[in-house]
C-alpha atoms as a PDB file:
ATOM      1  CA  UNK A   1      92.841 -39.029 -22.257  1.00  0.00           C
ATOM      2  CA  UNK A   2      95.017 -36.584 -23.595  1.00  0.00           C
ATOM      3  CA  UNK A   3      92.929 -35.879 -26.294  1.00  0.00           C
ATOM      4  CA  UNK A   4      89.768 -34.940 -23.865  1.00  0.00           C
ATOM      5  CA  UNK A   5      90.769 -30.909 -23.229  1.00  0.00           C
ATOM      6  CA  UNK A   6      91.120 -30.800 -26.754  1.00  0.00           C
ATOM      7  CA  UNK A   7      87.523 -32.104 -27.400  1.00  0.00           C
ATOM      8  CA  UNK A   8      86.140 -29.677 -25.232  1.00  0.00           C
ATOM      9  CA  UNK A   9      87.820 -26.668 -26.516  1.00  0.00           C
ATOM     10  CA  UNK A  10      87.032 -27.461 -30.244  1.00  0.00           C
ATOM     11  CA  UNK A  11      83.148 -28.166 -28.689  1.00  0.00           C
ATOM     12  CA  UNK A  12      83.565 -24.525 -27.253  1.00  0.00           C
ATOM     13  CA  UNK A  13      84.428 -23.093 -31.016  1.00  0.00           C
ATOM     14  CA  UNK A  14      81.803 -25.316 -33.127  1.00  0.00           C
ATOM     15  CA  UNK A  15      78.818 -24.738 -30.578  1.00  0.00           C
ATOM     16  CA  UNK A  16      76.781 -21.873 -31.249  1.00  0.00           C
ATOM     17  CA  UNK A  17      77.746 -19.026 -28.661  1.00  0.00           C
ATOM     18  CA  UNK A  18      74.838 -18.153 -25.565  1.00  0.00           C
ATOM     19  CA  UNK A  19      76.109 -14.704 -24.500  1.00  0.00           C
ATOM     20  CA  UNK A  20      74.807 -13.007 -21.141  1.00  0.00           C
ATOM     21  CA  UNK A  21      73.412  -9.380 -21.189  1.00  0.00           C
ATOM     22  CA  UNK A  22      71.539  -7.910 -17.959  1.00  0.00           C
ATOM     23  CA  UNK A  23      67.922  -8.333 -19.297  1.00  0.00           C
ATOM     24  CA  UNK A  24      67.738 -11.181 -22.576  1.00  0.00           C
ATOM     25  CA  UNK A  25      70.131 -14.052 -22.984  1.00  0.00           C
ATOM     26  CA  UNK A  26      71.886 -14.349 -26.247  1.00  0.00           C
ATOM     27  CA  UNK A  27      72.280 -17.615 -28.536  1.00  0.00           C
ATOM     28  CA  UNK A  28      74.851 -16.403 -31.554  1.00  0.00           C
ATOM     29  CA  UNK A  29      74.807 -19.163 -34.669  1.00  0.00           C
ATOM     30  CA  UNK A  30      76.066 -18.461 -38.020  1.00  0.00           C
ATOM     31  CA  UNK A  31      78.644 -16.231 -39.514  1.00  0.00           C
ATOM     32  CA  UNK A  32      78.470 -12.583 -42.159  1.00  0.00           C
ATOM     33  CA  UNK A  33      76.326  -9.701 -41.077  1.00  0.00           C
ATOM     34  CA  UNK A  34      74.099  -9.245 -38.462  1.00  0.00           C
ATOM     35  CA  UNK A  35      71.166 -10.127 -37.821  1.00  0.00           C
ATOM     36  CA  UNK A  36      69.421  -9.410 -34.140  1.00  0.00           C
ATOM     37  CA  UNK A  37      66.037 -11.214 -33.604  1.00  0.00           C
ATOM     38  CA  UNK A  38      63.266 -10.828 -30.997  1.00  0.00           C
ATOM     39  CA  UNK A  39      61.086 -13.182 -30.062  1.00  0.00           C
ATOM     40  CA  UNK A  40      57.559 -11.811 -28.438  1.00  0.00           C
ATOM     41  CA  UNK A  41      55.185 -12.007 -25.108  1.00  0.00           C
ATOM     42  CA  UNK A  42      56.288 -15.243 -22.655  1.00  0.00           C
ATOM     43  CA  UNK A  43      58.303 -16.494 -26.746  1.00  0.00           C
ATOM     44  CA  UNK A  44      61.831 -18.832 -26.430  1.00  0.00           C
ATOM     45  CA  UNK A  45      64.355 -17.333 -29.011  1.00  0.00           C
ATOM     46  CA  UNK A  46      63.264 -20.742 -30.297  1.00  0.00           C
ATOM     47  CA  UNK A  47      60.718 -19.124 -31.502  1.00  0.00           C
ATOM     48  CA  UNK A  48      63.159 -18.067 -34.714  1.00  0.00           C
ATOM     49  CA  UNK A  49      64.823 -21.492 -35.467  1.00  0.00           C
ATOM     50  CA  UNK A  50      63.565 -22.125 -38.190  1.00  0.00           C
ATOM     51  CA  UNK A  51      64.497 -18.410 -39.479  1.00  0.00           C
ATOM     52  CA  UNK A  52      67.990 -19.027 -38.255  1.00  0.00           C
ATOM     53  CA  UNK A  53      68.629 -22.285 -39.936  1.00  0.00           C
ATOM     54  CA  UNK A  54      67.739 -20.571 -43.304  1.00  0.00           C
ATOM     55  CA  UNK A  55      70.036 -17.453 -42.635  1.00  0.00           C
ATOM     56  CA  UNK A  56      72.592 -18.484 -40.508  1.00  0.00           C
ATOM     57  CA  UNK A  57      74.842 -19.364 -43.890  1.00  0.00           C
ATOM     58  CA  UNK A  58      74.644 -15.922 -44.734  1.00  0.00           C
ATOM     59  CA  UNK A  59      73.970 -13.758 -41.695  1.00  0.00           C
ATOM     60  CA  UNK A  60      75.549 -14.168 -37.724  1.00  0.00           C
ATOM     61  CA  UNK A  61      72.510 -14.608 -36.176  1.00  0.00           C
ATOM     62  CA  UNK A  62      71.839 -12.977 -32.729  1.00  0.00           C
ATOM     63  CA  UNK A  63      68.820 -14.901 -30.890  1.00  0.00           C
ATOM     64  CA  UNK A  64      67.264 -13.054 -27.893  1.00  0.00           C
ATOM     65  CA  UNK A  65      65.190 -14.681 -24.950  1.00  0.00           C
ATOM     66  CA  UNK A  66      64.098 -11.867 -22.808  1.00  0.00           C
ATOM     67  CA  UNK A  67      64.791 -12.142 -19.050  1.00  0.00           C
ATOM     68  CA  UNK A  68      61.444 -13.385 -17.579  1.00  0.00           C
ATOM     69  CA  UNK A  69      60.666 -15.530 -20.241  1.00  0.00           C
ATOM     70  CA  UNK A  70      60.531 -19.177 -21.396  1.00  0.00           C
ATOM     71  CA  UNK A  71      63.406 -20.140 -18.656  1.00  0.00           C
ATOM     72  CA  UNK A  72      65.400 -16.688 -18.393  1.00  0.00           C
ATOM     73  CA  UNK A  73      65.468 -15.193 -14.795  1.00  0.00           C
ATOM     74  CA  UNK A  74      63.863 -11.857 -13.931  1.00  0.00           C
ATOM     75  CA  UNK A  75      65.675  -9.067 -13.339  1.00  0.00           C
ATOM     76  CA  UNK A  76      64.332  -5.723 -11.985  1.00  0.00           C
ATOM     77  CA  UNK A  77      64.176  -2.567 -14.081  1.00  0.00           C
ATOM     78  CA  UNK A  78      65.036   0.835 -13.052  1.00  0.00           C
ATOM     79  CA  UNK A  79      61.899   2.936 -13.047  1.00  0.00           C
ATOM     80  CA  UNK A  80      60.165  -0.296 -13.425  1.00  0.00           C
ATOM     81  CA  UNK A  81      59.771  -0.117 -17.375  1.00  0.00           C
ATOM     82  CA  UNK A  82      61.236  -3.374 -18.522  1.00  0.00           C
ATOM     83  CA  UNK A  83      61.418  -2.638 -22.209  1.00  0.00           C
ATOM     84  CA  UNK A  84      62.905   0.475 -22.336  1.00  0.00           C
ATOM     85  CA  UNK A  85      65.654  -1.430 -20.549  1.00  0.00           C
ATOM     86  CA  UNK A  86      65.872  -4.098 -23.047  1.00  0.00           C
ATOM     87  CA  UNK A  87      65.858  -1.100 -25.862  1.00  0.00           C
ATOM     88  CA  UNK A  88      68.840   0.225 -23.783  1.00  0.00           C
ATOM     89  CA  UNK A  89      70.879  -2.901 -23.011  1.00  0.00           C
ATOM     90  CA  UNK A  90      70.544  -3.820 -26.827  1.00  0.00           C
ATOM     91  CA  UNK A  91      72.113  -0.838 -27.483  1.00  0.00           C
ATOM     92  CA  UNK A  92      74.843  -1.827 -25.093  1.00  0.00           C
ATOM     93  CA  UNK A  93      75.651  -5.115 -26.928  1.00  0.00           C
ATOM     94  CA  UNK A  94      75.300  -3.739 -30.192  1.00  0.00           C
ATOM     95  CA  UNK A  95      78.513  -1.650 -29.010  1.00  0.00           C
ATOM     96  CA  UNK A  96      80.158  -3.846 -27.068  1.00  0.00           C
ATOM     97  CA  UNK A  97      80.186  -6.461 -29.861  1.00  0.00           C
ATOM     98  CA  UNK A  98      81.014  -4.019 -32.689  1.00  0.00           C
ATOM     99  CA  UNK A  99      78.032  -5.040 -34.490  1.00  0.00           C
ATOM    100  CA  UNK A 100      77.744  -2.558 -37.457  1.00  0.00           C
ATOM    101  CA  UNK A 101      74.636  -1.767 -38.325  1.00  0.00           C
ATOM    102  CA  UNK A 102      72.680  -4.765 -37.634  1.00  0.00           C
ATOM    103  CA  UNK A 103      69.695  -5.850 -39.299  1.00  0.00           C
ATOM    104  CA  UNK A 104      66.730  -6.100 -36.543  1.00  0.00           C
ATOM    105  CA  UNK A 105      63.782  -8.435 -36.799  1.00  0.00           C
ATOM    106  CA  UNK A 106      61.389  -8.669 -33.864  1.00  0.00           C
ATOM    107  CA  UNK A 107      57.628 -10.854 -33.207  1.00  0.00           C
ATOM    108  CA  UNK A 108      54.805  -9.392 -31.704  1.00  0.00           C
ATOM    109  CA  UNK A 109      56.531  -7.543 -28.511  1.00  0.00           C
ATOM    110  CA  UNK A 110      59.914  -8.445 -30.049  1.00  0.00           C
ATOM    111  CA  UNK A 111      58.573  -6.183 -33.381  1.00  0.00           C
ATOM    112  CA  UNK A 112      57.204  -3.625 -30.590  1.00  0.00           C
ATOM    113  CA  UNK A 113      60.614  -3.325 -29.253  1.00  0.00           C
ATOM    114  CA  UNK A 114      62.725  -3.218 -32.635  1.00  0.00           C
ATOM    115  CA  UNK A 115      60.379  -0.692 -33.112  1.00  0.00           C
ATOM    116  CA  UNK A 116      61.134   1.362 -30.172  1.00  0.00           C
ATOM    117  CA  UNK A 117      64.610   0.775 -30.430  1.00  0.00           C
ATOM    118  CA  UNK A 118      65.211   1.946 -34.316  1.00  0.00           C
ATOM    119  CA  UNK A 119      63.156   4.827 -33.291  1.00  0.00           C
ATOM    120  CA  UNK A 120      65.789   5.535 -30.852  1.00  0.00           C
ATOM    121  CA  UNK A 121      69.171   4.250 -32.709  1.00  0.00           C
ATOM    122  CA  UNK A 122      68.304   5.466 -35.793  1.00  0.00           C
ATOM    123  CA  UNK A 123      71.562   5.179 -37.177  1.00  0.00           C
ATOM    124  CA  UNK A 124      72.379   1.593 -35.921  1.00  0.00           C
ATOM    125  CA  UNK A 125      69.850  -0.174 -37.885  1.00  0.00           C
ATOM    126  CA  UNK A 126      70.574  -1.189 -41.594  1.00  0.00           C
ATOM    127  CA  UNK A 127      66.897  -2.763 -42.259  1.00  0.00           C
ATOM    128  CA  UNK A 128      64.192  -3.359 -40.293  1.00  0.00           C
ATOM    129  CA  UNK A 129      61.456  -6.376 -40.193  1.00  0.00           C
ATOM    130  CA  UNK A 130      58.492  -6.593 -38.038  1.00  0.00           C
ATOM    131  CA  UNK A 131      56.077  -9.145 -37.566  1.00  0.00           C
ATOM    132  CA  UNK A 132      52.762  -8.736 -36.789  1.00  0.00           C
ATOM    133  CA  UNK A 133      52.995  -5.575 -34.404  1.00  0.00           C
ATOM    134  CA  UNK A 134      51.488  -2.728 -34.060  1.00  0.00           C
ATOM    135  CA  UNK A 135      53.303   0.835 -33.153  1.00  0.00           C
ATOM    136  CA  UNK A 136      49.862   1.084 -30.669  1.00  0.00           C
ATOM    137  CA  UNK A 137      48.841  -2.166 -29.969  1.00  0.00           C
ATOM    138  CA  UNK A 138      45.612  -1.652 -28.359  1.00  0.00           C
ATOM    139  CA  UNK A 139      44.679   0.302 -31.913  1.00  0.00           C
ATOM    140  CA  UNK A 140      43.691  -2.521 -33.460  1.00  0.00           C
ATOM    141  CA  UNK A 141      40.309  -1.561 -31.857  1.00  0.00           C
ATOM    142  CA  UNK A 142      40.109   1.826 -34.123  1.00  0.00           C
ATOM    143  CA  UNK A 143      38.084   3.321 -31.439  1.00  0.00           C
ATOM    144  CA  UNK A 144      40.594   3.089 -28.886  1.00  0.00           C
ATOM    145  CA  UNK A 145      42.515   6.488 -27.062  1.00  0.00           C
ATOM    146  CA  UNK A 146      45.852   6.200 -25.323  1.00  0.00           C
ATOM    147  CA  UNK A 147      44.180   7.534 -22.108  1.00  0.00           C
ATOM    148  CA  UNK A 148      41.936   4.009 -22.640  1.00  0.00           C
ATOM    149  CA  UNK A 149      44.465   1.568 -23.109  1.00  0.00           C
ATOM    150  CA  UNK A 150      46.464   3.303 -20.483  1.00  0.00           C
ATOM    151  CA  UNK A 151      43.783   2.637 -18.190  1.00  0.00           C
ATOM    152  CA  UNK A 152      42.841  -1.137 -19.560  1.00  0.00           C
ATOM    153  CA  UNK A 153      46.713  -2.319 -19.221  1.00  0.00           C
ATOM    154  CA  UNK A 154      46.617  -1.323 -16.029  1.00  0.00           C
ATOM    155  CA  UNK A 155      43.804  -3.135 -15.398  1.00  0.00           C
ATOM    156  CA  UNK A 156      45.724  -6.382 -16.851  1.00  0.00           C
ATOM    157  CA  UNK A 157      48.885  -5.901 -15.197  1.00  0.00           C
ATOM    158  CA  UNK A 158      47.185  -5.578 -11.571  1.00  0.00           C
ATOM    159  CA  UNK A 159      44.590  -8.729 -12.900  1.00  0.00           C
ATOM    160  CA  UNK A 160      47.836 -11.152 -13.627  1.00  0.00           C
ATOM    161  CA  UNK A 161      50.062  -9.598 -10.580  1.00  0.00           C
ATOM    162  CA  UNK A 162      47.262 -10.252  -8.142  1.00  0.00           C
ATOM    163  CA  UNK A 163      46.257 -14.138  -9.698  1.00  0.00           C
ATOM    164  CA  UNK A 164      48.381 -16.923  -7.480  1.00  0.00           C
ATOM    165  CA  UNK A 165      50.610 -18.946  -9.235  1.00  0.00           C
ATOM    166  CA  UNK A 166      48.195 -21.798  -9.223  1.00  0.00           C
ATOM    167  CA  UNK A 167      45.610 -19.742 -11.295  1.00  0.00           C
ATOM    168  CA  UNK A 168      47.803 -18.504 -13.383  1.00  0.00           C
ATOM    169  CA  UNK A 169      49.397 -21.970 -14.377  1.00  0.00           C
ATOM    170  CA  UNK A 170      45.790 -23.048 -14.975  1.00  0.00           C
ATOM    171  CA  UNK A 171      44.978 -19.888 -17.360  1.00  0.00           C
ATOM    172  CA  UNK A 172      48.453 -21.061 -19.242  1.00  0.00           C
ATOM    173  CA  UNK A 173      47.576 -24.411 -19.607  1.00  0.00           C
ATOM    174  CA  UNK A 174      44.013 -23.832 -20.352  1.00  0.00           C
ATOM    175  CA  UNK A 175      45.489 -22.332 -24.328  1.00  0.00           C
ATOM    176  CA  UNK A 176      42.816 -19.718 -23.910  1.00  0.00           C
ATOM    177  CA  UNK A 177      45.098 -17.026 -24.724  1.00  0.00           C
ATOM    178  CA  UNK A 178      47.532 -18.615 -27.137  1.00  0.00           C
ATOM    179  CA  UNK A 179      45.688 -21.594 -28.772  1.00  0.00           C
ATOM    180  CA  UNK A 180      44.750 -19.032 -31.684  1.00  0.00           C
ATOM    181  CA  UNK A 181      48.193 -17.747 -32.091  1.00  0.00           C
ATOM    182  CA  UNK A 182      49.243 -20.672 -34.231  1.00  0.00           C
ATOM    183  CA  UNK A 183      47.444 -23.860 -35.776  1.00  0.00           C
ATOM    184  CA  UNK A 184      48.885 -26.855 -35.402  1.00  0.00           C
ATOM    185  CA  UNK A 185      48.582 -28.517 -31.850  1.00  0.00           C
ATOM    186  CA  UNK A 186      52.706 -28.913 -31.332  1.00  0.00           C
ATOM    187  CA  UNK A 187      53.184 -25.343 -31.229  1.00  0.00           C
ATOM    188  CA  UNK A 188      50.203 -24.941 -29.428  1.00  0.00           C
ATOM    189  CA  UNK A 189      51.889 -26.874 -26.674  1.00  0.00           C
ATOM    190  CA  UNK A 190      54.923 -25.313 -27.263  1.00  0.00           C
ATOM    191  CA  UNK A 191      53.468 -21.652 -26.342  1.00  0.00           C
ATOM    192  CA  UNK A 192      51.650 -23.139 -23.021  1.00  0.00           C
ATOM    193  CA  UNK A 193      55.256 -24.562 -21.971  1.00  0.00           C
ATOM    194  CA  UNK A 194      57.015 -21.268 -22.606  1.00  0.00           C
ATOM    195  CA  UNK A 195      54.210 -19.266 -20.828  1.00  0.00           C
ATOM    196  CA  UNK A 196      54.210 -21.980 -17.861  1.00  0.00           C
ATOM    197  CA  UNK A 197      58.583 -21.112 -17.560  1.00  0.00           C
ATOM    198  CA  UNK A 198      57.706 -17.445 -17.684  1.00  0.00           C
ATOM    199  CA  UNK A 199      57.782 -15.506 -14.530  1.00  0.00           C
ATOM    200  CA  UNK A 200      54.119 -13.843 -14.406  1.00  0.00           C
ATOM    201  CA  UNK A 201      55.578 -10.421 -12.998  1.00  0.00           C
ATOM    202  CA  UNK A 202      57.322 -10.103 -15.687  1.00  0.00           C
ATOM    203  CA  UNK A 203      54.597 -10.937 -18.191  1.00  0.00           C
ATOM    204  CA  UNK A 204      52.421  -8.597 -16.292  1.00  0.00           C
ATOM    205  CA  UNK A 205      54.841  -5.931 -16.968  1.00  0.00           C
ATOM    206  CA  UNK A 206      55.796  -6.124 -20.113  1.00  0.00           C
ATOM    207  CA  UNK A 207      52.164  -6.627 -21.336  1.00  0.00           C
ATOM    208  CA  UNK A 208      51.190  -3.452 -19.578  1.00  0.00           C
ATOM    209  CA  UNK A 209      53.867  -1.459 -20.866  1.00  0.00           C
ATOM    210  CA  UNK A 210      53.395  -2.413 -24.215  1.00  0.00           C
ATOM    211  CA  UNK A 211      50.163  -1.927 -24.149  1.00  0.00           C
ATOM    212  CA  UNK A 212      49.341   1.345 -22.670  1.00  0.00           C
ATOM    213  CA  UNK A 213      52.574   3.084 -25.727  1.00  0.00           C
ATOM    214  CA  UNK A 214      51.660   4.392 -28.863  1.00  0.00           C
ATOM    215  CA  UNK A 215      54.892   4.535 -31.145  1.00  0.00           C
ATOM    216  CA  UNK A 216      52.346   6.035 -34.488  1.00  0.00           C
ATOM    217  CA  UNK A 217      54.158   9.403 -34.114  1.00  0.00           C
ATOM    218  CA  UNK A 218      57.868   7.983 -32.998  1.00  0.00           C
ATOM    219  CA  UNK A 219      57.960   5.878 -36.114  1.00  0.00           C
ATOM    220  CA  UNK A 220      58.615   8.840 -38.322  1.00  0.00           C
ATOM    221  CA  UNK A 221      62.179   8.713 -36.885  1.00  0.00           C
ATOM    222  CA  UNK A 222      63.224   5.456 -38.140  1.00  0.00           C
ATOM    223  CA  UNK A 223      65.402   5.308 -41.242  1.00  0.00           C
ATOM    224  CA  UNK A 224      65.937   1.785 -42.100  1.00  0.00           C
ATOM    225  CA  UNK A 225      64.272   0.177 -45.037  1.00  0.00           C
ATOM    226  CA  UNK A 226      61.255  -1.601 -43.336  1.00  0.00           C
ATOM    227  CA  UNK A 227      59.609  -4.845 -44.114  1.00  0.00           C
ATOM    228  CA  UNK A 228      55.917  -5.074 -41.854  1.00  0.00           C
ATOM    229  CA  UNK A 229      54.862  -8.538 -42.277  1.00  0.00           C
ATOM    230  CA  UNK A 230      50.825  -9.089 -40.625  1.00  0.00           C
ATOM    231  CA  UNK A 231      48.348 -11.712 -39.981  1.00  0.00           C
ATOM    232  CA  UNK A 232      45.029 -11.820 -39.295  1.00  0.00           C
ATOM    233  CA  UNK A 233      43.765 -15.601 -38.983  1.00  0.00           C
ATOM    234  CA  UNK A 234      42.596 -16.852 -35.460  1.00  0.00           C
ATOM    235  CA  UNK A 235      40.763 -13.574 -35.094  1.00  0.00           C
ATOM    236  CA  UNK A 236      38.153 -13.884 -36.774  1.00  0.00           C
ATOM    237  CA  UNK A 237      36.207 -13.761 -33.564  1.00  0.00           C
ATOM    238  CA  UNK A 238      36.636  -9.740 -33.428  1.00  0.00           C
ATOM    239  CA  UNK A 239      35.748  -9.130 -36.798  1.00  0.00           C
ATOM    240  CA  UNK A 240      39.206  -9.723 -38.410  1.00  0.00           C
ATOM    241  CA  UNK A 241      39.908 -10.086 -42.164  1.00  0.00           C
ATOM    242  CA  UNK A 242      42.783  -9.411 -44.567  1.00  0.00           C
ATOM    243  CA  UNK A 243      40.942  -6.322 -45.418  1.00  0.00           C
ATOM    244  CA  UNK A 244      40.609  -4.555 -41.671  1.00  0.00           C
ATOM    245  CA  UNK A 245      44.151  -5.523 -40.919  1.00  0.00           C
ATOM    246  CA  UNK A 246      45.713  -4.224 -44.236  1.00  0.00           C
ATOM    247  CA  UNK A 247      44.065  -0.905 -43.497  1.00  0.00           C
ATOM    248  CA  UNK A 248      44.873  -0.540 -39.924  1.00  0.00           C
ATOM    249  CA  UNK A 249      48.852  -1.264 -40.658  1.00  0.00           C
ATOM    250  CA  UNK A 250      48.782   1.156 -43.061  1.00  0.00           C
ATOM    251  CA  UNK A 251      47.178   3.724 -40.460  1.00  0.00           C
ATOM    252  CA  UNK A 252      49.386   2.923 -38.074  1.00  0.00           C
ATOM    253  CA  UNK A 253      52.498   2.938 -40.127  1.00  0.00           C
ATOM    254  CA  UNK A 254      51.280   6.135 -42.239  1.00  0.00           C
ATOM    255  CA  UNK A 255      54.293   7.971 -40.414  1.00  0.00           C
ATOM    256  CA  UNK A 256      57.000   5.564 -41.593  1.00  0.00           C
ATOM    257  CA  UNK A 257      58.314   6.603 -44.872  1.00  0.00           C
ATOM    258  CA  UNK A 258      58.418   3.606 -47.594  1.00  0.00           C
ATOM    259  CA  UNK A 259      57.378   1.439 -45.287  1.00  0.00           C
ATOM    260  CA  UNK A 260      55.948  -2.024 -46.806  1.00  0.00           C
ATOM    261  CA  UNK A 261      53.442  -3.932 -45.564  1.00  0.00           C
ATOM    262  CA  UNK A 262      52.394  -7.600 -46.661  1.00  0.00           C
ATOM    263  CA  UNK A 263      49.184  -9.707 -44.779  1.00  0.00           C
ATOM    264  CA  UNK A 264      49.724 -13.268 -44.937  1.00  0.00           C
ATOM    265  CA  UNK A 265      46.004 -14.568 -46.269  1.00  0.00           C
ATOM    266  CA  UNK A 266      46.628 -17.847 -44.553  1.00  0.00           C
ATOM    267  CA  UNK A 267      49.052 -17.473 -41.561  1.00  0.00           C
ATOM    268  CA  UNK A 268      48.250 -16.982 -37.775  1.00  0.00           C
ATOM    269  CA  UNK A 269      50.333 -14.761 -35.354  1.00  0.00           C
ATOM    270  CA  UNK A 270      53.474 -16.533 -35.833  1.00  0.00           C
ATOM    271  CA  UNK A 271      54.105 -16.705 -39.308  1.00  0.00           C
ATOM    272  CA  UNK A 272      57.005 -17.842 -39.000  1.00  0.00           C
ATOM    273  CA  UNK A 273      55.655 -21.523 -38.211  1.00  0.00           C
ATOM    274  CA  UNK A 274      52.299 -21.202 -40.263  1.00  0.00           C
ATOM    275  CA  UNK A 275      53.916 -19.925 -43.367  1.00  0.00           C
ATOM    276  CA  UNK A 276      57.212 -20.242 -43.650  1.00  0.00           C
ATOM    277  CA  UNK A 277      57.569 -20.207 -47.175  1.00  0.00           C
ATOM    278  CA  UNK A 278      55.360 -17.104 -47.514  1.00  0.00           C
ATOM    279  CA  UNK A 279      57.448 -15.292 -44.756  1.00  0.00           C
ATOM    280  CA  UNK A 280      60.631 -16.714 -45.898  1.00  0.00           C
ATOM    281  CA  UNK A 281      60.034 -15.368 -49.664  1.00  0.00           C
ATOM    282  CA  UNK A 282      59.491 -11.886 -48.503  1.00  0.00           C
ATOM    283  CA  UNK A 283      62.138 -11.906 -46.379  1.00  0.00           C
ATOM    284  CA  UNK A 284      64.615 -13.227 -49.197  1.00  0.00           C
ATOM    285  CA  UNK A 285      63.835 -10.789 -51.522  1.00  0.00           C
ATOM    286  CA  UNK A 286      64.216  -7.751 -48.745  1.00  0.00           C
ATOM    287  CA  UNK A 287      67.954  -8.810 -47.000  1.00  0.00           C
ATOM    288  CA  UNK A 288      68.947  -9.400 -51.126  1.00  0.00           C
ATOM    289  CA  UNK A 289      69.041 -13.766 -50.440  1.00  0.00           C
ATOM    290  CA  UNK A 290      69.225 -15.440 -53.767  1.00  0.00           C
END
């Protein structure tokens, strides 16, 4: 029995460390550099474990799971923009944990939001990798104006406040909006339990706010070497192809100096589980992984 405080102490130092911050829990595995990763809309920091078990030998690996999502509790955000207060409360940990420089990937609204925040920490970010985002995300219609996607996200933020719970569980388990995300039926069901422990407010709101900003202009800022990794399978519905998708990244990056860009020919929105090896070999060759 003596032995039993000092099983749970060594448990303590062997486990990988979940770390509180006011809006995003924290899961910490691996030891070197840092690397901060964002998961996107509704998205588990599960999302990246298959990213963390290849770089966790080389890299400390700092998992988000935004609060509102997959099982993290809501929290209210000053001036009610919820992603400007995870952009400010990762700068917070980034100085509380003396984490120089850190290296910031980030899916979807997680690349949306490593956007925004290199934009705005210029200096804290030593390289940069986003995955399938878009500075204006409602520009992957070229057609579209600010002053229109302003007006269509609130549109969707009012439609998915105002549905009751009921509906909105049915909408989630229905696939509708994430069956043609990824391909294989596991992580189908994976993204339908995630969005079914989301809290819809919170969905609502961070949809809406990422939808009605356009960061084309506030890219320019950003210094960090950047890697843009994009997909276009599962959209083939809206006229998708490797061809429109190249050229509209390369529009809406045109501001980001050296930025490069890479379209997976075969991957879905999360690349990370379509394509591994494709995302994986990019992503070698960029943090300098032999």
């Amino acid at each position: 029995m003596r032995s039993f405080p000092f099983v749970i102490a060594l448990s303590a130092l062997i486990a990988p460390a979940l770390l509180a911050q006011d809006s995003f829990r924290v899961k910490v595995v691996g030891s070197g550099p840092p690397i901060i990763m964002i998961p996107g809309l509704s998205s588990s920091g599960e999302t990246w474990d298959s990213t963390v078990a290849r770089y966790s030998g080389r890299f400390e690996c700092h998992v988000l799971t935004l609060a509102g999502f997959a099982g993290v509790p809501r929290v209210e955000s000053p001036g009610g923009s919820m992603l400007s207060k995870v952009r400010e409360d990762l700068a917070s940990y980034i100085r509380s944990k003396a984490l120089r420089q850190p290296v910031l990937i980030g899916h979807s609204l997680g690349g949306y939001i490593a956007l925004d925040f290199a934009s705005h920490y210029p200096a804290d970010v030593s390289r940069l990798v986003i995955v399938d985002a878009y500075p204006f995300m409602m520009g992957v219609d070229p057609s579209m104006t600010l002053a229109q996607a302003k007006v269509i996200a609130a549109q969707v933020r009012q439609g998915i406040r105002g549905m009751t719970q009921d509906a909105y569980e049915a909408y989630a388990k229905s696939g509708v909006s994430t069956n043609s995300l990824v391909t294989s039926e596991p992580d189908q069901k994976r993204l339908i339990e995630w969005a079914l422990a989301s809290d819809r407010a919170s969905v609502a709101d961070a949809l809406a706010e990422m939808m009605s900003a356009d960061l084309r202009e506030d890219v320019a800022k950003i210094r960090a070497p950047t890697l843009i990794l994009a997909a276009w399978r599962g959209n083939e519905d809206v006229g998708a192809n490797y061809q429109v998708v190249e050229k509209n990244m390369h529009e809406q990056y045109a501001k980001l100096a050296g930025a490069e860009i890479r379209v997976s020919d075969t991957a879905r929105h999360f690349i990370m589980w379509d394509d591994p090896q494709w995302m994986f070999a990019h992503l070698d060759r960029f943090l300098g992984v032999k």
